[in-house]
C-alpha atoms as a PDB file:
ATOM      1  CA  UNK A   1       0.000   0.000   0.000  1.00  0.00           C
ATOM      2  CA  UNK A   2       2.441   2.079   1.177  1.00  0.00           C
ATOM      3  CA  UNK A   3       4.670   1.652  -2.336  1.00  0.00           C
ATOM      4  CA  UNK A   4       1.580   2.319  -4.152  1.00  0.00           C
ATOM      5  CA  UNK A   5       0.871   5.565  -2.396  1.00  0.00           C
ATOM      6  CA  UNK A   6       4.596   6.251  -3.385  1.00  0.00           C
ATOM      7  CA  UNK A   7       4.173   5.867  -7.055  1.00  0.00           C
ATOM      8  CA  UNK A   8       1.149   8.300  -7.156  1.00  0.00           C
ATOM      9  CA  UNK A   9       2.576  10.918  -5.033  1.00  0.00           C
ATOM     10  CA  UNK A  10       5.836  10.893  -7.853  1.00  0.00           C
ATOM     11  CA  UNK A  11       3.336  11.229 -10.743  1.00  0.00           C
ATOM     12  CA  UNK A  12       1.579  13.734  -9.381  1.00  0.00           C
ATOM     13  CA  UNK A  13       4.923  15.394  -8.430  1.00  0.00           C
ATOM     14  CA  UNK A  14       6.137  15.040 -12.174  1.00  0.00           C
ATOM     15  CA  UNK A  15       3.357  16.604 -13.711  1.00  0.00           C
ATOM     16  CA  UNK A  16       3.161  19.596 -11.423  1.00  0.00           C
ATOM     17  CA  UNK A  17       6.578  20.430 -11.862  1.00  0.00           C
ATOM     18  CA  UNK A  18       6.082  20.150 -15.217  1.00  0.00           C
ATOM     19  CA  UNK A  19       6.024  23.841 -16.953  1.00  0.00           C
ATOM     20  CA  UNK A  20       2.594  24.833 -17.926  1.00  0.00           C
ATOM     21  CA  UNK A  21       1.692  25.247 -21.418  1.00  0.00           C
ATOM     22  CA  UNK A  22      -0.248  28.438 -20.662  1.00  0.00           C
ATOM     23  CA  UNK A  23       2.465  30.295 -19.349  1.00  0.00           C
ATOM     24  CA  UNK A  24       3.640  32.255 -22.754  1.00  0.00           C
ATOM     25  CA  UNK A  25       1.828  34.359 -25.334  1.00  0.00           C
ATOM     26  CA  UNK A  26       0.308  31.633 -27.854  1.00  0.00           C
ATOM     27  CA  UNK A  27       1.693  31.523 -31.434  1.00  0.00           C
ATOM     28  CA  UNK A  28      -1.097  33.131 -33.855  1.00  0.00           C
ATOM     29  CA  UNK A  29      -0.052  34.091 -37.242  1.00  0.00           C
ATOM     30  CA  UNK A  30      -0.079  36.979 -37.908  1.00  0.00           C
ATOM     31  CA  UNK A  31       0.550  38.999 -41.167  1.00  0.00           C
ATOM     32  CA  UNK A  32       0.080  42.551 -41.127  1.00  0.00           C
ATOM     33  CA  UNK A  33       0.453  45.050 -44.251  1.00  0.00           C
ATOM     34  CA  UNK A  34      -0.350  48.739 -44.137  1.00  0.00           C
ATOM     35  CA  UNK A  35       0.722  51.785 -45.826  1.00  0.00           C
ATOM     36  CA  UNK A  36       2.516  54.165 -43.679  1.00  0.00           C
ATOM     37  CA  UNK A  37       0.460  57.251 -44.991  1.00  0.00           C
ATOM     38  CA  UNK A  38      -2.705  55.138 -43.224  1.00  0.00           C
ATOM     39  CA  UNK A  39      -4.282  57.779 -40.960  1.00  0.00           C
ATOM     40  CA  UNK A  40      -4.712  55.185 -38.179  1.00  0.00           C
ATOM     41  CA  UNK A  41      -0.723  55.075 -37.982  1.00  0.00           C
ATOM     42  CA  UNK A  42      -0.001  58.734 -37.670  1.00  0.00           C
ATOM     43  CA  UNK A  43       1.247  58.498 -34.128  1.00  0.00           C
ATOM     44  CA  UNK A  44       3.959  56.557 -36.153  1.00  0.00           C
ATOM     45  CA  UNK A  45       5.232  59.399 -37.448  1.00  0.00           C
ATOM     46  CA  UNK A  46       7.087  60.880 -34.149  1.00  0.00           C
ATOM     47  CA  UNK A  47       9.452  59.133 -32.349  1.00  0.00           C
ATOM     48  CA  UNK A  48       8.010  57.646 -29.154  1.00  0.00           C
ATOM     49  CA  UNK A  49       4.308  57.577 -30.871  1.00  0.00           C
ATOM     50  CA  UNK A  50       2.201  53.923 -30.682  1.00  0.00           C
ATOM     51  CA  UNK A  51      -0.942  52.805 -31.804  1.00  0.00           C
ATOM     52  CA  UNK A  52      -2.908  50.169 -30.967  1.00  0.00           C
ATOM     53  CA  UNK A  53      -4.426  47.583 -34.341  1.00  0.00           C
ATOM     54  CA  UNK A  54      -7.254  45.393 -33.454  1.00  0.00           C
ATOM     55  CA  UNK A  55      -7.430  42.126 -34.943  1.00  0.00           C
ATOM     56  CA  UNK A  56      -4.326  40.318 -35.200  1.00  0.00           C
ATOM     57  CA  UNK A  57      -2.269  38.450 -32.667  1.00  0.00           C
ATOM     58  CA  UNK A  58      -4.299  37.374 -29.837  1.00  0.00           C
ATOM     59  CA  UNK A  59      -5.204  40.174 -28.370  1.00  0.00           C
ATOM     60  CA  UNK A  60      -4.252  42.720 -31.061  1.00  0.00           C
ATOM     61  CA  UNK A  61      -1.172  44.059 -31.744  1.00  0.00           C
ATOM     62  CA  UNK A  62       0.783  47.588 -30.624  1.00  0.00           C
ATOM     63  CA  UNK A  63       3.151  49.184 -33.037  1.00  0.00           C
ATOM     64  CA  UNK A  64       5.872  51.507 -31.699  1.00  0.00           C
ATOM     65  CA  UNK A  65       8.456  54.096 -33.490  1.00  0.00           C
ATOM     66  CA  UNK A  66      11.771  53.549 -31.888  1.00  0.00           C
ATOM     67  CA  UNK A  67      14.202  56.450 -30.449  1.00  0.00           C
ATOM     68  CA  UNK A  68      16.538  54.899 -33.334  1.00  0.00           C
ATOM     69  CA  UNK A  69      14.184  55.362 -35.872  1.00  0.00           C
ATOM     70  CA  UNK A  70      12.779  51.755 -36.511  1.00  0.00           C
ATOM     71  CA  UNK A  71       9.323  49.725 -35.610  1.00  0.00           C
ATOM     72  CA  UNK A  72       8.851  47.467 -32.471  1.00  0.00           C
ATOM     73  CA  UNK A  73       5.378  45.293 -32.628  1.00  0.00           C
ATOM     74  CA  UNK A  74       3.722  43.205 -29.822  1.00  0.00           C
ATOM     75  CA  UNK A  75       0.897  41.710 -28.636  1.00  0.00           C
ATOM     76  CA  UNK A  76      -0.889  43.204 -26.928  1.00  0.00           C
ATOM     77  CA  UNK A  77      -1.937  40.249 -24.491  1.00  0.00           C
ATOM     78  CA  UNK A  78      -0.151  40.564 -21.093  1.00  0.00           C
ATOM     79  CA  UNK A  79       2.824  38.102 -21.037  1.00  0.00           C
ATOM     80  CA  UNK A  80       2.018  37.969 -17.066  1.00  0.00           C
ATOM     81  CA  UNK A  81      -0.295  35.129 -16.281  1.00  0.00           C
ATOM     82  CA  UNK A  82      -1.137  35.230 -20.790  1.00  0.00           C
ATOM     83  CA  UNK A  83      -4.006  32.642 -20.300  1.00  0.00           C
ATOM     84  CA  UNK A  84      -6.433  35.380 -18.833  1.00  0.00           C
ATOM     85  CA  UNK A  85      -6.300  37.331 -22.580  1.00  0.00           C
ATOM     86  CA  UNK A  86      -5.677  40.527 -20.594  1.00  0.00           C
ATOM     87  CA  UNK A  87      -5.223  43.245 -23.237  1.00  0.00           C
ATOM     88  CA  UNK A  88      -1.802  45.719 -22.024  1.00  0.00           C
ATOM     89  CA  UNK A  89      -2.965  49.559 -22.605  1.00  0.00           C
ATOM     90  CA  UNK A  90      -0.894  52.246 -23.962  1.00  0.00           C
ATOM     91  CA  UNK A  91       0.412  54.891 -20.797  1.00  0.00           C
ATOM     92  CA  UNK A  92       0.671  58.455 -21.824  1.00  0.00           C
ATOM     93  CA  UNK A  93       3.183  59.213 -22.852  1.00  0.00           C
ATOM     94  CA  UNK A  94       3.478  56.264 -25.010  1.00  0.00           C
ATOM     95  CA  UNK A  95       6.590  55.126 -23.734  1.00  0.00           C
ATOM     96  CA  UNK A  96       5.217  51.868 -21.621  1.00  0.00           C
ATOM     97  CA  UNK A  97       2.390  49.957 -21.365  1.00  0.00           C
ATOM     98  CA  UNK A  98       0.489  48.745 -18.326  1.00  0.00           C
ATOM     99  CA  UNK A  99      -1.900  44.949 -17.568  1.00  0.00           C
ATOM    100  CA  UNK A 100      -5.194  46.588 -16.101  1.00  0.00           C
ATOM    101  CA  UNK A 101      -5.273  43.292 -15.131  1.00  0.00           C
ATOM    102  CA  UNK A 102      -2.551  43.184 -12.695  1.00  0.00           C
ATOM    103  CA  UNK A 103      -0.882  46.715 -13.042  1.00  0.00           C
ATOM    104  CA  UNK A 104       2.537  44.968 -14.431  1.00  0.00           C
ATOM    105  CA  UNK A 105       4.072  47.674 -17.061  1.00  0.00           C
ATOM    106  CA  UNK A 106       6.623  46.784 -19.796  1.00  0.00           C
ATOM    107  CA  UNK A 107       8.593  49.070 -22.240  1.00  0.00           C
ATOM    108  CA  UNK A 108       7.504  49.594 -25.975  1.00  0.00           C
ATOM    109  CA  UNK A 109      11.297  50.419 -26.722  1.00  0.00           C
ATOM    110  CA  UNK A 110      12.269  46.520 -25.651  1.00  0.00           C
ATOM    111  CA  UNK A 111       9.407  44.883 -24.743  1.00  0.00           C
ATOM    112  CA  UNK A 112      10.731  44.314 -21.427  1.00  0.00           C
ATOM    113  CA  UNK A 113       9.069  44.171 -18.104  1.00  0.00           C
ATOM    114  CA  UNK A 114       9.613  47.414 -16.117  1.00  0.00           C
ATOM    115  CA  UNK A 115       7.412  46.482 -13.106  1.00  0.00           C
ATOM    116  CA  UNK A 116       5.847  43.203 -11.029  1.00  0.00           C
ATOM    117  CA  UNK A 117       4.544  40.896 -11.424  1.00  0.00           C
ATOM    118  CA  UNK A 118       5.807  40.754 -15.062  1.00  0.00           C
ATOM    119  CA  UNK A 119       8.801  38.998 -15.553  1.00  0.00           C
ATOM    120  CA  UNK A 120       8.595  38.186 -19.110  1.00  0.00           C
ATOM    121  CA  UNK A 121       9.062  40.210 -22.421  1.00  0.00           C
ATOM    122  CA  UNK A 122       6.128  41.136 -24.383  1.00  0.00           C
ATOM    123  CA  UNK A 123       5.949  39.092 -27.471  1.00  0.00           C
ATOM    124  CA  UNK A 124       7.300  40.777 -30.499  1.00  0.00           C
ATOM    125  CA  UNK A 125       6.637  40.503 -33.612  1.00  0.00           C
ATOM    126  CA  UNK A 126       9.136  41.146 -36.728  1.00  0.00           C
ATOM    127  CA  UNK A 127       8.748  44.409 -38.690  1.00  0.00           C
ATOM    128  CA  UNK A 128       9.243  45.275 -41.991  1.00  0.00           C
ATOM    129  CA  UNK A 129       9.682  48.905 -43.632  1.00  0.00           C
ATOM    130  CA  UNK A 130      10.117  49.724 -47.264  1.00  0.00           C
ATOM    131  CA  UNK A 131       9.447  53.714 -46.837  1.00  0.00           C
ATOM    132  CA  UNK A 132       6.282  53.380 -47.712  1.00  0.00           C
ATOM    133  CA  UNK A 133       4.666  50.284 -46.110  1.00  0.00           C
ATOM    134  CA  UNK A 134       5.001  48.576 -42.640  1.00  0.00           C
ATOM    135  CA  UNK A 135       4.495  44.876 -42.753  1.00  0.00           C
ATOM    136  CA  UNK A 136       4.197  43.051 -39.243  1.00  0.00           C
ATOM    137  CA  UNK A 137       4.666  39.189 -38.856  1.00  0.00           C
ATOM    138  CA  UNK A 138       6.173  36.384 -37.321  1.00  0.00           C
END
């Protein structure tokens, strides 16, 4: 009895320790392609300026303008605790972003998490200029 008691209490040790599947931002495809002169990117245009695009990703997706110049892109779903869906909303100024879930904040310049309970990056998504379009995708 005693050895069978042992054998369930490892399994059930093994598959607790086992990482959880819901712990990261789920792969979506996503394959965005806009013109740059698109009014609903004209924060774009100033360094620092983000904008929010509904539809893509899993909980939408946030496009920033780099200090250097480039494009950052992420999902908008909160890389802390990712299974709740909880959309991140822009701060003002548009330099971080913040869980209304949870109040963790992360920075659009990185993606990295700037206060708890985030630990993780938010996922980021590659981006594409040619001067006249922006194409987001992973």
């Amino acid at each position: 009895m005693a050895k069978k008691l042992g054998v369930v209490f490892a399994l059930v040790v093994s598959f607790l320790s086992c990482g959880k599947a819901s712990d990261y931002v789920p792969n979506v495809s996503v394959n965005l392609q806009m013109a740059l002169t698109d009014p609903r990117l004209n924060a774009l245009h100033n360094t620092g300026g983000a904008v929010i695009i509904n539809g893509y990703g899993v909980a939408g997706l946030i496009i920033y303008r780099r200090a250097t110049g480039g494009y950052a892109a992420y999902d908008r779903c909160s890389a802390y605790l990712p299974q709740n869906k909880c959309a991140v909303t822009l701060d003002n100024p548009s330099l971080t972003v913040t869980d209304p879930c949870s109040g963790a904040k992360w920075l659009l310049e990185d993606g990295t998490p700037t206060k708890a309970p985030a630990v993780k990056s938010l996922k980021a998504y590659a981006v594409i200029t040619n001067g006249f379009e922006i194409f987001v995708q992973n």
